[in-house]
Structure formats: structure tokens, C-alpha cells
Protein backbone atom coordinates (compact mmCIF):
# COMPACT_ATOMS: atom_id res chain seq x y z
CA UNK A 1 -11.72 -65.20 -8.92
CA UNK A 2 -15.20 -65.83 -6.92
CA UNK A 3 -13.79 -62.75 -4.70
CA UNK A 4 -14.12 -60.64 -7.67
CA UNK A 5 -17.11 -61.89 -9.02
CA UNK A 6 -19.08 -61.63 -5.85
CA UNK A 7 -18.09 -57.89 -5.26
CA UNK A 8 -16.14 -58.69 -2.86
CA UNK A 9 -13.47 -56.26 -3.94
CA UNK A 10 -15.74 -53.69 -5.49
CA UNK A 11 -17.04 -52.54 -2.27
CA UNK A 12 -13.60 -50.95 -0.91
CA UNK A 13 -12.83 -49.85 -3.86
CA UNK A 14 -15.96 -47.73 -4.13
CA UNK A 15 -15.68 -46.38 -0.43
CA UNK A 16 -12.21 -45.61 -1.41
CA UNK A 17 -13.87 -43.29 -4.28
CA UNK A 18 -16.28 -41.74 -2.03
CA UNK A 19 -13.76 -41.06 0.73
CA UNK A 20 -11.30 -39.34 -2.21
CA UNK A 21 -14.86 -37.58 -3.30
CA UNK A 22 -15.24 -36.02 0.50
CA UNK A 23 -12.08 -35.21 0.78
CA UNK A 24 -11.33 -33.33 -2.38
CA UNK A 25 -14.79 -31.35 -1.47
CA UNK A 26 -13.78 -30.62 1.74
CA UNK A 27 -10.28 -29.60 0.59
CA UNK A 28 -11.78 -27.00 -1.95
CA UNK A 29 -14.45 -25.82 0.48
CA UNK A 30 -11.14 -25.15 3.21
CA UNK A 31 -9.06 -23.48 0.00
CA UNK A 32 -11.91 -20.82 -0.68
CA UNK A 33 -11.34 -18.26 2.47
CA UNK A 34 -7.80 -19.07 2.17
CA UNK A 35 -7.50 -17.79 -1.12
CA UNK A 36 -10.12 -14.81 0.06
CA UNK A 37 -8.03 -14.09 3.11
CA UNK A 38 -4.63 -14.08 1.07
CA UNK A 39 -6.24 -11.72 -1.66
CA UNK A 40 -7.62 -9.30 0.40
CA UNK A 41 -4.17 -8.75 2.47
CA UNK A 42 -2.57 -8.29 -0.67
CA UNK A 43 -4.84 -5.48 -1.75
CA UNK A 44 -4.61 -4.29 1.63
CA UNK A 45 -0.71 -4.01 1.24
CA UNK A 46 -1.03 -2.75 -2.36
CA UNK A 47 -3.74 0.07 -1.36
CA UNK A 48 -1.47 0.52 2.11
CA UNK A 49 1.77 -0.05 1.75
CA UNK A 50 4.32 2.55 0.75
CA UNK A 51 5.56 3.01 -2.72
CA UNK A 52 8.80 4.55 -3.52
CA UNK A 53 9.29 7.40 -5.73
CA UNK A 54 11.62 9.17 -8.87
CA UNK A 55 13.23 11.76 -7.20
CA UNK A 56 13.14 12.92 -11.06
CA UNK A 57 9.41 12.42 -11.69
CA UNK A 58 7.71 13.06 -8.11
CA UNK A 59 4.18 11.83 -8.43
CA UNK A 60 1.49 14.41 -6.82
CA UNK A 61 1.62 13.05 -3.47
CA UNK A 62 4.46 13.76 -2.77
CA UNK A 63 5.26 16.35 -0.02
CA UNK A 64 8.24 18.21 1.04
CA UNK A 65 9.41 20.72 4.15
CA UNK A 66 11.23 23.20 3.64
CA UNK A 67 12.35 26.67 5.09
CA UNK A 68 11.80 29.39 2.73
CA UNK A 69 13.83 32.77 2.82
CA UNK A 70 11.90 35.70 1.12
CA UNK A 71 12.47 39.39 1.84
CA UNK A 72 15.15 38.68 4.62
CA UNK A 73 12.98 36.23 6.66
CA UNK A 74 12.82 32.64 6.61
CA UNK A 75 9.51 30.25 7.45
CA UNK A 76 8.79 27.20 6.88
CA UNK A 77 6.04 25.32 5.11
CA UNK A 78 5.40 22.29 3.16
CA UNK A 79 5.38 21.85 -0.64
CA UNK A 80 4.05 19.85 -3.07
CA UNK A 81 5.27 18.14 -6.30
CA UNK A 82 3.83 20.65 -8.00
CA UNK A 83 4.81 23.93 -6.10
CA UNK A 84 8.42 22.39 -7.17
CA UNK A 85 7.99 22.10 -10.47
CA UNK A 86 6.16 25.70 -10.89
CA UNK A 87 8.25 27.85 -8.58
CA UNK A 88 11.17 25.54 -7.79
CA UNK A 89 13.64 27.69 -9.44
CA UNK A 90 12.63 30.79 -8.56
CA UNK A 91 12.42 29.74 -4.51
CA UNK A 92 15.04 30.18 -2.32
CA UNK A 93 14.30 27.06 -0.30
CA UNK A 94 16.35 24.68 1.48
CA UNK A 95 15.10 21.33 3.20
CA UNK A 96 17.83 20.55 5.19
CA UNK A 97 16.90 21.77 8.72
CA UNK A 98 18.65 22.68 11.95
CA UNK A 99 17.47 21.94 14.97
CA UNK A 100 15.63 25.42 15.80
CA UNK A 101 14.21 25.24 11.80
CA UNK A 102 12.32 21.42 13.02
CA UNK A 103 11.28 23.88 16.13
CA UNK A 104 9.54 26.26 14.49
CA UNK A 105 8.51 24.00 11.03
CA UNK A 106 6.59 21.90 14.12
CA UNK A 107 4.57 25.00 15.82
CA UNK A 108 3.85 26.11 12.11
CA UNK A 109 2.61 23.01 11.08
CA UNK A 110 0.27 22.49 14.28
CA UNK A 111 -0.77 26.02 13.92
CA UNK A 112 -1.94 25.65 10.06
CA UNK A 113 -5.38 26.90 9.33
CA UNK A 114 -6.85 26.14 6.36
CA UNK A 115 -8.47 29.03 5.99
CA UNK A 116 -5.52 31.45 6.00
CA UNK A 117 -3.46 28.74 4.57
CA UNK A 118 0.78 29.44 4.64
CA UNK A 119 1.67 32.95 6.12
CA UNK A 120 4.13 32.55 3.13
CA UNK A 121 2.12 31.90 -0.17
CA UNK A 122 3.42 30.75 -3.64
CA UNK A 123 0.68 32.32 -5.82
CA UNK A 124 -2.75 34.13 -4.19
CA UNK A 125 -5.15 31.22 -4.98
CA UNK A 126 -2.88 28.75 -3.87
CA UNK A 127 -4.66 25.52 -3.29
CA UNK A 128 -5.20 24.49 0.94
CA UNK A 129 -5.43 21.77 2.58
CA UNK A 130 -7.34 20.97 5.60
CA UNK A 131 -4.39 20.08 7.64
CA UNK A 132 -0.79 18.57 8.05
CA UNK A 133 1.15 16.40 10.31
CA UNK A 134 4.92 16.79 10.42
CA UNK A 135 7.02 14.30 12.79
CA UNK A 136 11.22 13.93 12.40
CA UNK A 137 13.15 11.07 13.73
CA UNK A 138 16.93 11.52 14.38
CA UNK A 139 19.23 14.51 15.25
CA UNK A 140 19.49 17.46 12.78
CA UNK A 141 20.50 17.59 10.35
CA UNK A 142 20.26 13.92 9.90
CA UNK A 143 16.50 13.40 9.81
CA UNK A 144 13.94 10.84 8.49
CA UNK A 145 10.60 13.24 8.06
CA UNK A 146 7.23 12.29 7.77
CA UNK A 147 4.78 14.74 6.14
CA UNK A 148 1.01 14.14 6.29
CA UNK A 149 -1.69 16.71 4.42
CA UNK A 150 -5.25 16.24 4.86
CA UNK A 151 -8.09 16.17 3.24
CA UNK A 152 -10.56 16.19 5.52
CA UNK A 153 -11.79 13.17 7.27
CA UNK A 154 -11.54 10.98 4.41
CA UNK A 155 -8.00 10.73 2.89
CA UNK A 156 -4.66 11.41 3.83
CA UNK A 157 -1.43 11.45 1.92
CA UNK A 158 1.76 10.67 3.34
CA UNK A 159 5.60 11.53 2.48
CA UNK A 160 8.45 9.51 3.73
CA UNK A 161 12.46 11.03 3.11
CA UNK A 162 15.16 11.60 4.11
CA UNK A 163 18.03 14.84 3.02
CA UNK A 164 21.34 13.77 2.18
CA UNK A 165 24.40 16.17 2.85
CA UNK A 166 23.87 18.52 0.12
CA UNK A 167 20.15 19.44 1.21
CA UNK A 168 18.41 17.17 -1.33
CA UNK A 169 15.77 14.83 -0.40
CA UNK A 170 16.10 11.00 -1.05
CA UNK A 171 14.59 7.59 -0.55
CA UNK A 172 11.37 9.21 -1.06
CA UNK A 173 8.28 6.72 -0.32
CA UNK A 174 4.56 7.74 -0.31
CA UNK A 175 1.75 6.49 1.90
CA UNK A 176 -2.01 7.21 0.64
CA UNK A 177 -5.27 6.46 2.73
CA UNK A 178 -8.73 7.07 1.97
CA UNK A 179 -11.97 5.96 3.49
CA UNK A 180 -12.84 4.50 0.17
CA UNK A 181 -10.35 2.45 0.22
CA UNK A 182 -11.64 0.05 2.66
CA UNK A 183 -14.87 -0.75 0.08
CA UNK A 184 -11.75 -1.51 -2.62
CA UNK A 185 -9.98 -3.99 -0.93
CA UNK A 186 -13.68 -5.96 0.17
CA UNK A 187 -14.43 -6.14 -3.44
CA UNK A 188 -11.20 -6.35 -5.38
CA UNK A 189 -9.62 -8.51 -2.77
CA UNK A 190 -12.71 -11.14 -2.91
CA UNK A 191 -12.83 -10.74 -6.69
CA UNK A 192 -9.25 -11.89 -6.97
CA UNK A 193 -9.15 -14.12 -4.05
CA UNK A 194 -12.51 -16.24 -5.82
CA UNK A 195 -9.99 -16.19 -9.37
CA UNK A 196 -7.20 -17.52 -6.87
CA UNK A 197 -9.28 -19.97 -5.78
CA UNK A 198 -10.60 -21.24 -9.65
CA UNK A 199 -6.90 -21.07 -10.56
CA UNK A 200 -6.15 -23.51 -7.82
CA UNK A 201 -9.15 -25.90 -8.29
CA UNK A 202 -8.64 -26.24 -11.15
CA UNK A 203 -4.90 -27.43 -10.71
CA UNK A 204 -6.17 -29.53 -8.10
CA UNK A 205 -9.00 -30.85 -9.94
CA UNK A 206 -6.33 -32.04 -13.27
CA UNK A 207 -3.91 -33.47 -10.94
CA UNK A 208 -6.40 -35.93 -8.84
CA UNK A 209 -7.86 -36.91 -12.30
CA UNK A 210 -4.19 -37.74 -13.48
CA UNK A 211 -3.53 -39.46 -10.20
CA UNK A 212 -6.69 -41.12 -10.81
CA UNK A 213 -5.46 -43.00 -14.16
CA UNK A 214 -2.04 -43.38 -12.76
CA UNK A 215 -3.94 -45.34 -10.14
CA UNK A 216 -6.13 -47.00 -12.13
CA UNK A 217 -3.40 -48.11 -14.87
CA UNK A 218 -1.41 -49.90 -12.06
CA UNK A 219 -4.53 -51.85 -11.03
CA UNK A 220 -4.94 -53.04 -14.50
């Protein structure tokens, strides 16, 4: 009894309230660049990452190779989404390619000029590009191709197939990168890492005050 009315007791008890003050601080102080770093690798991987695509509804970046026979010749070029659903069925075109097609589809790609644009063109004011990439892994005709057109120095867009027996492309994935991307994954990345954060404070803020009367319900 004296114990309690000299203060003995109080004292711990209020260091105990300070220390679980300091440490809840320091715990949501910690929890703040964690929940920025998280965000921002998730917009990173959502800006980044590769998204798959309906070989039925082919989204615009999507690009294809392909060795086009016109007039008794055949070359080979890259086309779009939307060269195939303009002049798809009008083209004789197949994508499956040997090994001397991947040959020459490489030395046209590296040979592209934007200003000339395809020796072969769809339509006279065919759109250009500034450039494309073209690199094959496997043995033809079994091939995984990657097809890259530029534009410019800023963005990039990236196709990812593969053709199955009957000369059809499948798992189809695109890859998109832009310069501007970088300032979209600062801001929306720390804007939803800082609503992480407040999501998880606050969760951590109603469960110490509910351990709090648990606590103080089994003094009393």
C-alpha cells in the first residue's frame, strides 16, 4: 500500500510508457522508406515488366517479323498491330522463318534507315521508325524472337513470341521503355509508398492502443 502511495510503482510504469512511446516512433520512422522502397519497385515492375498479350486483340506495341513474298521475291520486315489489321489479308506473309530467312531478316534489320524506311512498303506514307533491333534464340524454325522499334533516344517498344507449327505467333508479351518513365515511378512510386505507409500506421497505431487497454484491464 505505502509502495503505491509513494510512487513507488508509478515511476516504471511511466518509463515503461515512454520506452513503448520511442519505440513505436522509431518503428514508424524505420516503416516509411520501407514502404517507399517497396512502392517504387512495384511501379518499376509495373512500368518495366512485360505484359502479355490477346493474340485476338494485339495492342499497338506489338511487333511482328515476317518474310513477305510480292511479285516473285520475298524480304523481310517487321509489322505492326496495325499493318495486320489493315493489310493482313491481302499480304502474303509468313513468320515462320528458316534459317537463311533469320539471315537475311538480321542484315535487313541492321541495315534499316529511317529515311528510306522498308525496301518493301505497305502504303507510300507508311509511318517509320527510327530503328529496330531483331535477336532469335533457338534453332529454326523453333525460335523465341525479340523485336525492338525505336523511337529515338527516348522510348523503345519491345515484342516477345514465339511461332508455333502452323506459322502463327504465340505467347506474345510486350516490353515498353521511355525516358519518362523514370520521373513516373519517383513520383507515383513515393505517392503510393507514403499511402502504404498511412495504411500501415495506422494499423499499427489501433493495435498498440488495443494492446494498450488489454494491458491496462489486466492491471486493474
Amino acid at each position: 500500500m505505502s509502495g503505491d502511495a509513494d510512487g513507488t510503482h508509478a515511476a516504471p510504469a511511466g518509463w515503461r510508457t515512454i520506452r513503448r512511446a520511442l519505440l513505436g516512433t522509431l518503428s514508424a520512422t524505420a516503416m516509411l522508406p520501407v514502404c517507399l522502397v517497396v512502392a517504387i519497385i512495384v511501379a518499376a515492375l509495373y512500368v518495366y515488366g512485360w505484359r502479355s498479350e490477346d493474340p485476338d486483340a494485339l495492342s499497338p506495341a506489338v511487333t511482328f517479323v515476317g518474310v513477305l513474298e510480292a511479285e516473285g521475291a520475298a524480304s523481310c520486315r517487321a509489322f505492326s498491330s496495325d499493318d495486320l489489321t489493315a493489310h493482313g489479308d491481302t499480304l502474303r506473309l509468313r513468320f515462320s522463318l528458316s534459317a537463311s530467312d533469320l539471315r537475311a531478316c538480321e542484315e535487313t534489320f541492321r541495315s534499316y534507315d529511317a529515311a528510306r524506311g522498308w525496301p518493301t512498303p505497305l502504303t507510300a506514307n507508311e509511318r517509320r521508325f527510327d530503328g529496330f533491333r531483331l535477336e532469335a534464340e533457338g534453332v529454326p524454325p523453333i525460335l523465341e524472337l525479340r523485336v525492338t522499334r525505336l523511337h529515338g533516344n527516348a522510348s523503345a517498344a519491345t515484342t516477345r513470341y514465339r511461332v508455333d507449327a502452323r506459322g502463327r505467333p504465340f505467347k506474345i508479351r510486350t516490353q515498353q521503355a521511355s525516358n519518362g518513365y523514370g520521373v513516373f515511378i519517383v513520383v507515383f512510386g513515393g505517392g503510393g509508398g507514403v499511402v502504404l505507409w498511412i495504411i500501415w500506421l495506422t494499423r499499427f497505431l489501433i493495435g498498440r492502443r488495443r494492446r494498450h487497454r488489454a494491458s491496462f484491464g489486466a492491471e486493474t
